[in-house]
Protein backbone atom coordinates (compact mmCIF):
# COMPACT_ATOMS: atom_id res chain seq x y z
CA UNK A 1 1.75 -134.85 9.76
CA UNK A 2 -1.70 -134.11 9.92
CA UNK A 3 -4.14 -131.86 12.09
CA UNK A 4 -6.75 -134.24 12.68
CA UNK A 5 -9.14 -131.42 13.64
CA UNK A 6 -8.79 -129.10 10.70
CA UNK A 7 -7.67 -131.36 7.70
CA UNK A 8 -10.81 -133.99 8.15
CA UNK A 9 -13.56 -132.45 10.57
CA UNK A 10 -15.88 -129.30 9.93
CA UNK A 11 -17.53 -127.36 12.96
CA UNK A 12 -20.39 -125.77 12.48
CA UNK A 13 -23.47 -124.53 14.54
CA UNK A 14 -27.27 -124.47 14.56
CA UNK A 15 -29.56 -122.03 13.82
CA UNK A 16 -29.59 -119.89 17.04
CA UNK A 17 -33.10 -118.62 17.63
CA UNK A 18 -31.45 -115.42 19.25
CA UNK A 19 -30.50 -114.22 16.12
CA UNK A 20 -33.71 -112.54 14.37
CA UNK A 21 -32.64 -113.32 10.52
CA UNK A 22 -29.85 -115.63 8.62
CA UNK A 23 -27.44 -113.38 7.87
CA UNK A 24 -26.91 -112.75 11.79
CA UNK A 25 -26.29 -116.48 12.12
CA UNK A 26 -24.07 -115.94 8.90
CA UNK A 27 -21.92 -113.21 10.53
CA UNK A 28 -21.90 -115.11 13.65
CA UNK A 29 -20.56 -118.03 12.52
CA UNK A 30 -17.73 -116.43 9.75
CA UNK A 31 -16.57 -114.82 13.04
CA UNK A 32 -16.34 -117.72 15.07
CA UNK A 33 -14.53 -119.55 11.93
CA UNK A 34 -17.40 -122.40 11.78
CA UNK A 35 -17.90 -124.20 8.72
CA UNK A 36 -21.31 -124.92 8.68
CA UNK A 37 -24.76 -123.72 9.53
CA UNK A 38 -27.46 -126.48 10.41
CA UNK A 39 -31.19 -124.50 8.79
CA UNK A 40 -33.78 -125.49 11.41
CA UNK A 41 -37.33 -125.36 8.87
CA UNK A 42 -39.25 -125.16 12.39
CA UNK A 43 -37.85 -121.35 11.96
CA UNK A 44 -40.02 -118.99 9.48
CA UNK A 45 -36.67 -117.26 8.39
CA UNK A 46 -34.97 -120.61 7.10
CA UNK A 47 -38.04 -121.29 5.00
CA UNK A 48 -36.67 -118.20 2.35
CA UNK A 49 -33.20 -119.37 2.25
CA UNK A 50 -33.80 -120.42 -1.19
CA UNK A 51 -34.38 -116.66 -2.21
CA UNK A 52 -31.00 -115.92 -0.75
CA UNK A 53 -27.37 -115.30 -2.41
CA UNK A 54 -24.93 -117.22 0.24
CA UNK A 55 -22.83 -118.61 -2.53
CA UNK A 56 -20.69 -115.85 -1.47
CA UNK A 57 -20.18 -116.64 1.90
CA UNK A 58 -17.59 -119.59 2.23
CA UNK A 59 -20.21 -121.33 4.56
CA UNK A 60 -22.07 -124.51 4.42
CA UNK A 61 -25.66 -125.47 5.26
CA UNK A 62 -27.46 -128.39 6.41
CA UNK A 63 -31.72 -128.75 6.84
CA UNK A 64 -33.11 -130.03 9.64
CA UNK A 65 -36.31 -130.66 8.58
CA UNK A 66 -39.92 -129.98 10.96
CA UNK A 67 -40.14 -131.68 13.65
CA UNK A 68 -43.46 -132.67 13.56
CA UNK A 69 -42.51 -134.71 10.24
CA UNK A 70 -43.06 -138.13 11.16
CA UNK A 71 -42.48 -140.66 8.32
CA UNK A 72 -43.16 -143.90 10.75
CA UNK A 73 -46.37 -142.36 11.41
CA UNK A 74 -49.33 -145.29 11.05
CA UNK A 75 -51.68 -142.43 9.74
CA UNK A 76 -51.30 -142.64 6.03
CA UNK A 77 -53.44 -139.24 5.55
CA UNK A 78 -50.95 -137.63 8.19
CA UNK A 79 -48.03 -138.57 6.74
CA UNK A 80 -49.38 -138.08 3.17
CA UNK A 81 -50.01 -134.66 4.38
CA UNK A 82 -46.91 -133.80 6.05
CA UNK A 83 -45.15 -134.94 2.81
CA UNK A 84 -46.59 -132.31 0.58
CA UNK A 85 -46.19 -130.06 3.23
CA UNK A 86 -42.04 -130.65 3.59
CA UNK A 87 -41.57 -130.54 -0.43
């Protein structure tokens, strides 16, 4: 028999703006046994995570990219902008 909650789905959390780095959403979310941190780039502290070692951590990430992104934008200098701006 199978547990549908912990055999197929992962919990995880966003990046809580309480928290003043990543490793404080790290530690928060090993001790609360979630499996995933969502990286809001709206936050100057997710924008380094690259420089980071977290392979250590069992924990995964997901980006949430800027929200002022807009990709159906009818400004093609906007969104050419906001393109090189988000790579």
């Amino acid at each position: 028999m199978y547990n549908i909650i912990s055999d197929y789905m992962k919990y995880g959390m966003p990046t809580l703006i309480e928290f003043k780095n990543i490793w404080e959403n790290v530690e928060f979310a090993l001790k609360h046994n979630l499996k995933f941190i969502e990286l809001n780039m709206d936050l100057p502290y997710c924008l380094a995570i690259n420089k980071l070692n977290l392979k250590e951590y069992n924990i995964e990430f997901t980006m949430h990219l800027t929200e002022k992104l807009n990709v159906a934008s009818l400004n093609n200098d906007l969104r050419k902008k906001l393109f090189k701006r988000s790579s």
